[in-house]
C-alpha atoms as a PDB file:
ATOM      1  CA  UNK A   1      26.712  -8.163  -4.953  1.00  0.00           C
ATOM      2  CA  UNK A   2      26.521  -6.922  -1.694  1.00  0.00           C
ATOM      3  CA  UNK A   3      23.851  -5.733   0.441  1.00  0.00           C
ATOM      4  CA  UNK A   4      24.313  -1.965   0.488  1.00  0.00           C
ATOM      5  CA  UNK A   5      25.524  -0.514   4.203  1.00  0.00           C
ATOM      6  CA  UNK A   6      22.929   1.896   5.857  1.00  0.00           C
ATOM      7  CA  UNK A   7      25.134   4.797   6.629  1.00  0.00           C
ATOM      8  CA  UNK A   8      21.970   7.015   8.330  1.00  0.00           C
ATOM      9  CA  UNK A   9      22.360   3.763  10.991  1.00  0.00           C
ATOM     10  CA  UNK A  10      25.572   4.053  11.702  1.00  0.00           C
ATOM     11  CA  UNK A  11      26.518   7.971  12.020  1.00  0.00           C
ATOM     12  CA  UNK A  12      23.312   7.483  14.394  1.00  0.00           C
ATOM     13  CA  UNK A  13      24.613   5.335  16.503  1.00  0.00           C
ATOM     14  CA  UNK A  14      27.904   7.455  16.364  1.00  0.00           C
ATOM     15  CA  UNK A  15      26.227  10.294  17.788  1.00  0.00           C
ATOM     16  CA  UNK A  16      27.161  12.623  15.088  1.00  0.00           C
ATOM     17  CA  UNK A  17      24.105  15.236  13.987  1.00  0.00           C
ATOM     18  CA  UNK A  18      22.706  14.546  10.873  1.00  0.00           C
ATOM     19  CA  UNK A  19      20.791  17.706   8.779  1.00  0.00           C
ATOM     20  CA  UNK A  20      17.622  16.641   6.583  1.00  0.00           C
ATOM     21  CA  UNK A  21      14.658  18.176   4.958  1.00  0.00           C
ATOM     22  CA  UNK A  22      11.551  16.816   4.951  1.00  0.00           C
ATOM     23  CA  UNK A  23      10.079  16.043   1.273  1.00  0.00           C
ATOM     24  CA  UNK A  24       6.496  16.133   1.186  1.00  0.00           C
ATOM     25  CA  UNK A  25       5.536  17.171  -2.143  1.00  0.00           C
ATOM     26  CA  UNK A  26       5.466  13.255  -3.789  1.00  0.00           C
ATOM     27  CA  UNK A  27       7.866  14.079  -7.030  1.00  0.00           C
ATOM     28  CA  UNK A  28      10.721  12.343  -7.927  1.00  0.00           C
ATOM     29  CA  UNK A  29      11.841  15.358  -9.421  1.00  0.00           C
ATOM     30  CA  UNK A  30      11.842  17.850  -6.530  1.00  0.00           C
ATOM     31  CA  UNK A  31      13.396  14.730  -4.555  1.00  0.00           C
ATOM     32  CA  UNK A  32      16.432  14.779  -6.757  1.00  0.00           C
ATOM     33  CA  UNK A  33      16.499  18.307  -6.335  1.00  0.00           C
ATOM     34  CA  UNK A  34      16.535  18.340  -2.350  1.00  0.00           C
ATOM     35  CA  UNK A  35      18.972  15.093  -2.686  1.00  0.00           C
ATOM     36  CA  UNK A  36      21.551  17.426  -4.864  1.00  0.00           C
ATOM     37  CA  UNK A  37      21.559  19.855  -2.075  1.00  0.00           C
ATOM     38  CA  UNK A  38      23.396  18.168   0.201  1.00  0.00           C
ATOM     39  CA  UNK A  39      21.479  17.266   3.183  1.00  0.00           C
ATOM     40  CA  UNK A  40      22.117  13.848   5.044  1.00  0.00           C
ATOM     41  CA  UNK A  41      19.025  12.485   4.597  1.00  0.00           C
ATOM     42  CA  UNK A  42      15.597  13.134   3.054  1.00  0.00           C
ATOM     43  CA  UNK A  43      12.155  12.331   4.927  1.00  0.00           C
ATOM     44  CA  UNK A  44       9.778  10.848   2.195  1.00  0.00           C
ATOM     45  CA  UNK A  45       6.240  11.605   3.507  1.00  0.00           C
ATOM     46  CA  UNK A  46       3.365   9.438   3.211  1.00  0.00           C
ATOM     47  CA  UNK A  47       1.494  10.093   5.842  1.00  0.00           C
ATOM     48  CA  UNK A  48       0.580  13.601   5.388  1.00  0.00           C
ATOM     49  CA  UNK A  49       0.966  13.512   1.319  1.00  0.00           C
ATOM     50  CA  UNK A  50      -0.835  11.958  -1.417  1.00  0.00           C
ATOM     51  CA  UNK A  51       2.472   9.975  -2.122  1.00  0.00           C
ATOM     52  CA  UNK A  52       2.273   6.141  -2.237  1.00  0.00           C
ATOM     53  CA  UNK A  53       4.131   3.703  -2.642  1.00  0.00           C
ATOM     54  CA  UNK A  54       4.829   3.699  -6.837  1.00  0.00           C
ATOM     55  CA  UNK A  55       5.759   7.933  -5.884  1.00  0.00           C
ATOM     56  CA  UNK A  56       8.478   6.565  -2.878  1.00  0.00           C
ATOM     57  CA  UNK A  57      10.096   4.093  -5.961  1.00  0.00           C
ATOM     58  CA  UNK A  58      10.394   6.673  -8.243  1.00  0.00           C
ATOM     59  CA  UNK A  59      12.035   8.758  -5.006  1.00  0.00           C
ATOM     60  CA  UNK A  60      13.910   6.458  -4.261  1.00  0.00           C
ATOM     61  CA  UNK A  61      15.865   5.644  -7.614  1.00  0.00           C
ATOM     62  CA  UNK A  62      16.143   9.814  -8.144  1.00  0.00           C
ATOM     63  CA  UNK A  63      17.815  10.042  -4.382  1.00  0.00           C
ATOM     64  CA  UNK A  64      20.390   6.997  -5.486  1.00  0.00           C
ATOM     65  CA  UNK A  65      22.244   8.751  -7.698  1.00  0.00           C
ATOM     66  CA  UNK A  66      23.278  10.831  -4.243  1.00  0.00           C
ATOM     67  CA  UNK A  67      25.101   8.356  -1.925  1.00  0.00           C
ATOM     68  CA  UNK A  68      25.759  10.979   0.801  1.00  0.00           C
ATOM     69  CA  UNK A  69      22.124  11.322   1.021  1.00  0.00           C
ATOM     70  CA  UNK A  70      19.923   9.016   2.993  1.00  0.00           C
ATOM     71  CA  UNK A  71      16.011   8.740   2.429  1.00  0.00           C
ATOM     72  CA  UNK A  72      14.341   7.986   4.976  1.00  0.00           C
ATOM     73  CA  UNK A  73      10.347   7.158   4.503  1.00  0.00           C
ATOM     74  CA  UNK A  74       7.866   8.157   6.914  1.00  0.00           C
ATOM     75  CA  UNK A  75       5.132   4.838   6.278  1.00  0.00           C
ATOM     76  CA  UNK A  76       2.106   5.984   6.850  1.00  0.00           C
ATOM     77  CA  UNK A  77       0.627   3.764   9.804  1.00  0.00           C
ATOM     78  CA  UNK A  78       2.561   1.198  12.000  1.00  0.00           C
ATOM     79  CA  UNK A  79       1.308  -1.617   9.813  1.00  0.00           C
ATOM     80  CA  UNK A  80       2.791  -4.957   8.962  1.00  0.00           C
ATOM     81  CA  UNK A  81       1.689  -5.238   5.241  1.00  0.00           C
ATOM     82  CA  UNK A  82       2.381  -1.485   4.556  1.00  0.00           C
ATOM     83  CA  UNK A  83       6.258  -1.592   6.266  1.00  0.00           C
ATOM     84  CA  UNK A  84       6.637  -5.127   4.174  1.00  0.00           C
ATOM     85  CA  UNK A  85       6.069  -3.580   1.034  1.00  0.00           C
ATOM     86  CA  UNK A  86       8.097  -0.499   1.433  1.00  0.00           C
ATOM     87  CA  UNK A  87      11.022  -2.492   2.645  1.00  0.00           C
ATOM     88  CA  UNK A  88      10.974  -4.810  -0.556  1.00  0.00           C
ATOM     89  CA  UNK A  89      11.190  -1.422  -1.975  1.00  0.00           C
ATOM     90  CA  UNK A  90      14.774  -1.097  -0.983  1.00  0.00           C
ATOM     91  CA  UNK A  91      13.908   1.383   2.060  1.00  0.00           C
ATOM     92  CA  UNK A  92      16.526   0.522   4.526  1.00  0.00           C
ATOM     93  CA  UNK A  93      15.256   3.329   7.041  1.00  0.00           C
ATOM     94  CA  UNK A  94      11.697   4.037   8.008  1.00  0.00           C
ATOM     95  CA  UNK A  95       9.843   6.303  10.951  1.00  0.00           C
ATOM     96  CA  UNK A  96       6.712   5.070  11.540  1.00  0.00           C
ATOM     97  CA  UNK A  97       4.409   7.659  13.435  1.00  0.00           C
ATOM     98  CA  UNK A  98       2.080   7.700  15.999  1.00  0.00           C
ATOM     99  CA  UNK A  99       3.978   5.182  18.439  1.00  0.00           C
ATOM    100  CA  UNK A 100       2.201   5.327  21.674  1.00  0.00           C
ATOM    101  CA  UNK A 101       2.793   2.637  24.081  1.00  0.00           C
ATOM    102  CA  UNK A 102       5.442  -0.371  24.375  1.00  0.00           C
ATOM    103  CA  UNK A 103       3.555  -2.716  22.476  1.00  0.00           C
ATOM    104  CA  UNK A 104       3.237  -0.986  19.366  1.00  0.00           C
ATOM    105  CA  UNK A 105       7.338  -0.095  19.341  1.00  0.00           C
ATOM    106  CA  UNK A 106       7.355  -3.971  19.908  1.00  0.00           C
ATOM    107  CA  UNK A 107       5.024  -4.474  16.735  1.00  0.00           C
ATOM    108  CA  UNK A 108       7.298  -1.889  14.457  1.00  0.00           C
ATOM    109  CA  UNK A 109      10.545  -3.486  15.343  1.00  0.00           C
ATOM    110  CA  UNK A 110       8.830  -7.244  14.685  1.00  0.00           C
ATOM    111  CA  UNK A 111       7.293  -5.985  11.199  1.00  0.00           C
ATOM    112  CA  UNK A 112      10.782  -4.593  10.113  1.00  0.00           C
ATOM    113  CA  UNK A 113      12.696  -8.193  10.641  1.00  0.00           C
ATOM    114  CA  UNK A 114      12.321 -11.337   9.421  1.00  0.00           C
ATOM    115  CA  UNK A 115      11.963 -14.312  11.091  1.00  0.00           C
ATOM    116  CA  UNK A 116      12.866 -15.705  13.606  1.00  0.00           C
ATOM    117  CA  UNK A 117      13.242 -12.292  15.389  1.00  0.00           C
ATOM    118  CA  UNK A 118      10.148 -10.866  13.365  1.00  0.00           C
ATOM    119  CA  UNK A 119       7.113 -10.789  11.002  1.00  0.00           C
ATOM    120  CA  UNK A 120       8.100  -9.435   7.836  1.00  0.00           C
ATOM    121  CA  UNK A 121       7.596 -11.635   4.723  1.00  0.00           C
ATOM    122  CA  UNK A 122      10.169 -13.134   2.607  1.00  0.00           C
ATOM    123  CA  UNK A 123      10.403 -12.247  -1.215  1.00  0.00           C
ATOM    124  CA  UNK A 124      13.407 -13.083  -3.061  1.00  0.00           C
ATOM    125  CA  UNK A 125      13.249 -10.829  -6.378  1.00  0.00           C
ATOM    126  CA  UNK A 126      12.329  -7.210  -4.940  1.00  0.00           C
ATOM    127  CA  UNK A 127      14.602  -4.447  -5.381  1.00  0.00           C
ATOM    128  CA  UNK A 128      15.717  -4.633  -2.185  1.00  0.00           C
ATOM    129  CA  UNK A 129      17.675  -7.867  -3.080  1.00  0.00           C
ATOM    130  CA  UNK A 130      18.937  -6.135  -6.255  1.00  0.00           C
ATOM    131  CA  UNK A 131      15.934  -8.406  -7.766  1.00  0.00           C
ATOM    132  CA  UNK A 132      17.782 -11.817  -5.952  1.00  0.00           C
ATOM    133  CA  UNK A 133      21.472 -10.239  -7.023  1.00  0.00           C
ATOM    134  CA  UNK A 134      22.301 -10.098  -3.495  1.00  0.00           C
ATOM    135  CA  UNK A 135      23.000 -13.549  -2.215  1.00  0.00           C
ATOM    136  CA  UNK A 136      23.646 -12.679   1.307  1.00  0.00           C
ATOM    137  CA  UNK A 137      20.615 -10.497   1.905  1.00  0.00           C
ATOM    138  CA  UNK A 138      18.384 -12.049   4.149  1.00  0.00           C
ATOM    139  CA  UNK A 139      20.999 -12.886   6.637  1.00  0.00           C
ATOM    140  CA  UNK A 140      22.387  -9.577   6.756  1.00  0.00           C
ATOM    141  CA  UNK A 141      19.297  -7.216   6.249  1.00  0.00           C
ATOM    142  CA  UNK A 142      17.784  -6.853   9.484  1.00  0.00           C
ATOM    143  CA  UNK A 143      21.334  -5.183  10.906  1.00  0.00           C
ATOM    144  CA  UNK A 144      21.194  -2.720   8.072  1.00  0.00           C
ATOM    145  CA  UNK A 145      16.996  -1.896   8.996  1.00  0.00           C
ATOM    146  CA  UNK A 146      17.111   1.999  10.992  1.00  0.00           C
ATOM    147  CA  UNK A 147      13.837   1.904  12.759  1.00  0.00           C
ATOM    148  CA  UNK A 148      12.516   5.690  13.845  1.00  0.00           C
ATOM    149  CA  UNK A 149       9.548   5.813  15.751  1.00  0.00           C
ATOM    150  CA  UNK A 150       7.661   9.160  16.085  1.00  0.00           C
ATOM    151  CA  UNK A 151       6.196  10.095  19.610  1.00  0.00           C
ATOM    152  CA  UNK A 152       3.717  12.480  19.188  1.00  0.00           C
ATOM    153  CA  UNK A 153       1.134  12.992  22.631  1.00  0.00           C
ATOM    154  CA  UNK A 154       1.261  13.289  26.376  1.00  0.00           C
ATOM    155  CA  UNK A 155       0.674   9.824  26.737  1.00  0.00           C
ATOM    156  CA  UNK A 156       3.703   8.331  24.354  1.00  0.00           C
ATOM    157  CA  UNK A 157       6.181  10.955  26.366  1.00  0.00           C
ATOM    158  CA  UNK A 158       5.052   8.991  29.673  1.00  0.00           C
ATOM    159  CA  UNK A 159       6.076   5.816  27.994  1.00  0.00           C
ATOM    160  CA  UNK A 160       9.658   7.137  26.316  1.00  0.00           C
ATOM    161  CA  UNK A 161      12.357   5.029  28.219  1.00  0.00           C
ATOM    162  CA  UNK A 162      10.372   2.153  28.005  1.00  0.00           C
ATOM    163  CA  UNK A 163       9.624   2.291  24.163  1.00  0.00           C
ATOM    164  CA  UNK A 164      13.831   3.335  23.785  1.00  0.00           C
ATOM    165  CA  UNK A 165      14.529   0.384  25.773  1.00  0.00           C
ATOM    166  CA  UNK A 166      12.891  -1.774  23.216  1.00  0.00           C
ATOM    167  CA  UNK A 167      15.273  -3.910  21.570  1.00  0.00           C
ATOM    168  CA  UNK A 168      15.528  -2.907  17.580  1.00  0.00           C
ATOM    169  CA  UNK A 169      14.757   0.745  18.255  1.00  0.00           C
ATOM    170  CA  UNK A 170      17.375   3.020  16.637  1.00  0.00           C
ATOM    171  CA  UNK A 171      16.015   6.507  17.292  1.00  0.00           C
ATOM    172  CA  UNK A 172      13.018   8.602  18.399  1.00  0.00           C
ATOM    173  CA  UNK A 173      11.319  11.285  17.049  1.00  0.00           C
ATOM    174  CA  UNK A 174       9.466  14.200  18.756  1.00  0.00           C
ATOM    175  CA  UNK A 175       6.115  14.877  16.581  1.00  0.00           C
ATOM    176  CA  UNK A 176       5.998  18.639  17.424  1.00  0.00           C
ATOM    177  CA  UNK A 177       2.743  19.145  15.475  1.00  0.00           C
ATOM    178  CA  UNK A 178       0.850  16.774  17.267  1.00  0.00           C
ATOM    179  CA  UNK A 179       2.515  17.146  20.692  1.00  0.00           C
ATOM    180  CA  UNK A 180       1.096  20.552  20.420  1.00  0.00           C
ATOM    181  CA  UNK A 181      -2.112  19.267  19.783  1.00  0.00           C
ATOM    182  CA  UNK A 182      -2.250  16.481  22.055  1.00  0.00           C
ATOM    183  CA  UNK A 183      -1.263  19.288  25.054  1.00  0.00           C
ATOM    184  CA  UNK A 184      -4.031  21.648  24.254  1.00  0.00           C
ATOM    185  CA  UNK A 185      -2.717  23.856  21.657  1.00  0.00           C
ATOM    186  CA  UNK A 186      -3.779  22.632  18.617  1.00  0.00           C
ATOM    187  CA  UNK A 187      -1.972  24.698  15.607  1.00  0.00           C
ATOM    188  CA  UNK A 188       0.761  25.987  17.364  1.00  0.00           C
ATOM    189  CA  UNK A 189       4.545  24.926  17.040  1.00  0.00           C
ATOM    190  CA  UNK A 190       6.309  26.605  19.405  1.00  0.00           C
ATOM    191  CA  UNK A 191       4.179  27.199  22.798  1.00  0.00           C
ATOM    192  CA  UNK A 192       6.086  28.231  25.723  1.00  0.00           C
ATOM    193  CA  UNK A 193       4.147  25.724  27.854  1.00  0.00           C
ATOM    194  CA  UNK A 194       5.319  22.663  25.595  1.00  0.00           C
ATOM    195  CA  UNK A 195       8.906  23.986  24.701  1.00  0.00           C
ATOM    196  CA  UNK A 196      10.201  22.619  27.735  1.00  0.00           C
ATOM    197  CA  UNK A 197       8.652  19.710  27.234  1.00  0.00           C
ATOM    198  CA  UNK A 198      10.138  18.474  24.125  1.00  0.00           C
ATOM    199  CA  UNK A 199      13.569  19.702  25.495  1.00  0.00           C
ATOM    200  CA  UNK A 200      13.449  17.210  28.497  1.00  0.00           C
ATOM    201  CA  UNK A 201      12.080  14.487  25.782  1.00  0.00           C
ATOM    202  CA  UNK A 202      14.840  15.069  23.771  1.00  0.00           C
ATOM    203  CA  UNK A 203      16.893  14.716  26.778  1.00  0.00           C
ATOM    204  CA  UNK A 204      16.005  11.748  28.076  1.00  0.00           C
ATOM    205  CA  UNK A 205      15.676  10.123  24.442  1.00  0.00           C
ATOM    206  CA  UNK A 206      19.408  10.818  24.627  1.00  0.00           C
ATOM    207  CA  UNK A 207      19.861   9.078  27.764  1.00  0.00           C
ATOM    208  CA  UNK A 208      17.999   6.535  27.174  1.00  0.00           C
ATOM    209  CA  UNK A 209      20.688   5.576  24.334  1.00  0.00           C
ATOM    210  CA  UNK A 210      18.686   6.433  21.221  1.00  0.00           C
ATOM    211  CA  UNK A 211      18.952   8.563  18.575  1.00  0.00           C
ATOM    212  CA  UNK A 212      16.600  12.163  19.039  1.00  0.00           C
ATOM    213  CA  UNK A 213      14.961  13.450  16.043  1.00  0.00           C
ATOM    214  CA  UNK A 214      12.597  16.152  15.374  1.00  0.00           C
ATOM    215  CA  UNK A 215      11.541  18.463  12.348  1.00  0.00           C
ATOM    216  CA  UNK A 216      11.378  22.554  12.733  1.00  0.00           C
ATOM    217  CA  UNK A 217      11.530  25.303   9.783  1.00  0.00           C
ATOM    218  CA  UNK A 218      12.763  27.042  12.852  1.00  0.00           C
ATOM    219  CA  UNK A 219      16.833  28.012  13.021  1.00  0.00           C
ATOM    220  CA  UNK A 220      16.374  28.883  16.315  1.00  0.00           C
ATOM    221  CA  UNK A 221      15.068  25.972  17.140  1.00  0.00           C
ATOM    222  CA  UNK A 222      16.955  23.834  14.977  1.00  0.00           C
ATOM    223  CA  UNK A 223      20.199  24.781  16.830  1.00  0.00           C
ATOM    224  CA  UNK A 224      18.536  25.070  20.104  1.00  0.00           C
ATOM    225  CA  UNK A 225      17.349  20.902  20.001  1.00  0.00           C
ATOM    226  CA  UNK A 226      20.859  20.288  18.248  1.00  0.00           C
ATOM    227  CA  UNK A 227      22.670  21.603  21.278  1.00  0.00           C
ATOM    228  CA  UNK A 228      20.226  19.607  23.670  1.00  0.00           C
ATOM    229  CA  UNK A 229      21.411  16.537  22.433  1.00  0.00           C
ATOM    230  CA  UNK A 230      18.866  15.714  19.015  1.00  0.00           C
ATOM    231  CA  UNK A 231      20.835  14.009  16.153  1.00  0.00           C
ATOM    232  CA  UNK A 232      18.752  13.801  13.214  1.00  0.00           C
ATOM    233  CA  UNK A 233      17.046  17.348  12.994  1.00  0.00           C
ATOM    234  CA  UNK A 234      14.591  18.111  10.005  1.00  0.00           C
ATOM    235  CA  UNK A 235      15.387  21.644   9.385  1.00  0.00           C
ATOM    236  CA  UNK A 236      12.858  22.517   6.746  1.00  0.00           C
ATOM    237  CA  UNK A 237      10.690  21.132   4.271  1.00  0.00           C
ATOM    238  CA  UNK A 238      10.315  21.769   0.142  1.00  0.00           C
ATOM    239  CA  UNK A 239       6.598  22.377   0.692  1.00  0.00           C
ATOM    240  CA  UNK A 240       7.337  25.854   3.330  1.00  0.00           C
ATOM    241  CA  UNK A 241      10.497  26.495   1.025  1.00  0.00           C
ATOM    242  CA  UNK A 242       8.696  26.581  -2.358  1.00  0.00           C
ATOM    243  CA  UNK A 243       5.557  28.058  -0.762  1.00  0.00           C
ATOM    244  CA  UNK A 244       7.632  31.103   1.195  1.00  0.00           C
ATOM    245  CA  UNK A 245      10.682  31.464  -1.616  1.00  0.00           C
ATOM    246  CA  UNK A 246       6.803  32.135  -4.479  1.00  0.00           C
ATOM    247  CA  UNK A 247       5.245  34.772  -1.299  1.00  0.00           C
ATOM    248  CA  UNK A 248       8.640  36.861  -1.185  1.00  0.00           C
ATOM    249  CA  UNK A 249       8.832  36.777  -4.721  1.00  0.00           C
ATOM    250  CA  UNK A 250       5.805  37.925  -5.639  1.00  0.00           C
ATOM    251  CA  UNK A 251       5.593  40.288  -2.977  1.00  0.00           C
ATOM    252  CA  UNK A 252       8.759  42.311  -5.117  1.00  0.00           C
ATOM    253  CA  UNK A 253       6.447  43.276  -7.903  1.00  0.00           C
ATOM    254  CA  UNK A 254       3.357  43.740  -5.839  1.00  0.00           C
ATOM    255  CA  UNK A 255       4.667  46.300  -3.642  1.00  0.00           C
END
């Protein structure tokens, strides 16, 4: 048995766009039902969700049965034991939030490979070895890892080309949320004062040779940061689409 390819890596470093929706109610039912849709990959929250890591297997196994789909799991700290266990999981890419200076894209990228080049511990019967099926896997795992990192304040945007010029790091996401919040304007998504500034991160992400990234229920948007360069764009998330699709509904028969 072979250790399955990560295609999410590879269109990334092809430059092609790639069209996901974040998943943060923790189901593995609504998963499978986002999976079925179509998108190229699948954000599986838990930072901001009460999912852990029992709700991401059970995610996991319902996405499978959807090749074209990738899921990608948002951990929810940059933390050695927490990325360990989520790899042994069989997560093959992971954004890790809250990346602020050099050191701590360093620490991401070490706790996502094994040694020598990294930290991460060595089990030999987790599902990410097909439960020791996979013969080769520990020499060829680390090239199959996608490492996001989420930049999400003033201070992590002065730092961008250094963090993308960390060895290991595949792409870069813009944290619009807290961007907002870390420039003042705490609540807001769209601000004409920080608009400009994720479009020049985005930018230089791209020159920098990394993949951009961001999230927006925004079309506008959406096609706006696509155009600019991003190339894995969050475009909506089963949260706003089950909340909004239940307020226009009811809104028919209340008048």
């Amino acid at each position: 048995m072979e250790n399955p390819k990560n295609r999410f890596k590879q269109v990334l470093r092809e430059g092609r766009p790639q069209i996901g929706l974040w998943a943060s109610i923790p189901s593995n039912y609504t998963a499978e039902v986002i999976a079925g849709a179509g998108f190229d990959w699948v954000l599986l929250d838990t930072e901001h969700t009460p999912a852990d890591i029992e709700t991401v297997l059970g995610q996991l196994q319902a996405v499978a049965a959807y090749p074209a789909t990738t899921p990608v799991v948002r951990v929810p700290w940059n933390d050695m034991v927490t990325i360990k266990r989520y790899l042994d999981t069989g997560v093959q890419s992971l954004l890790i939030p809250q990346v602020t200076t050099v050191e701590e894209a360093k620490n991401a990228v070490r706790y996502a490979r094994y040694p020598a080049f990294g930290l991460r511990g060595v089990a030999g019967s987790t599902r990410a070895t097909r439960f020791g099926r996979i013969s080769n896997y520990f020499r060829n795992a680390d090239a199959e890892i996608c490492v996001l990192l989420q930049l999400e304040s003033d201070e992590a945007l002065k730092n961008l080309e250094a963090i993308a010029a960390v060895d290991g790091v595949d792409g870069i996401f813009i944290g619009p949320a807290d961007l907002h919040a870390s420039l003042g304007h705490l609540g807001e998504l769209s601000h004409d004062q920080v608009m400009p500034v994720i479009d020049d991160a985005i930018v230089r992400i791209d020159r920098a040779g990394k993949a951009p990234g961001i999230l927006t229920a925004s079309e506008e948007l959406a096609r706006r940061w696509l155009k600019l360069g991003a190339t894995f764009v969050a475009v909506g998330a089963d949260v706003g689409i089950l909340a909004r699709g239940a307020d226009a509904l009811v809104a028919k028969f209340r008048g």
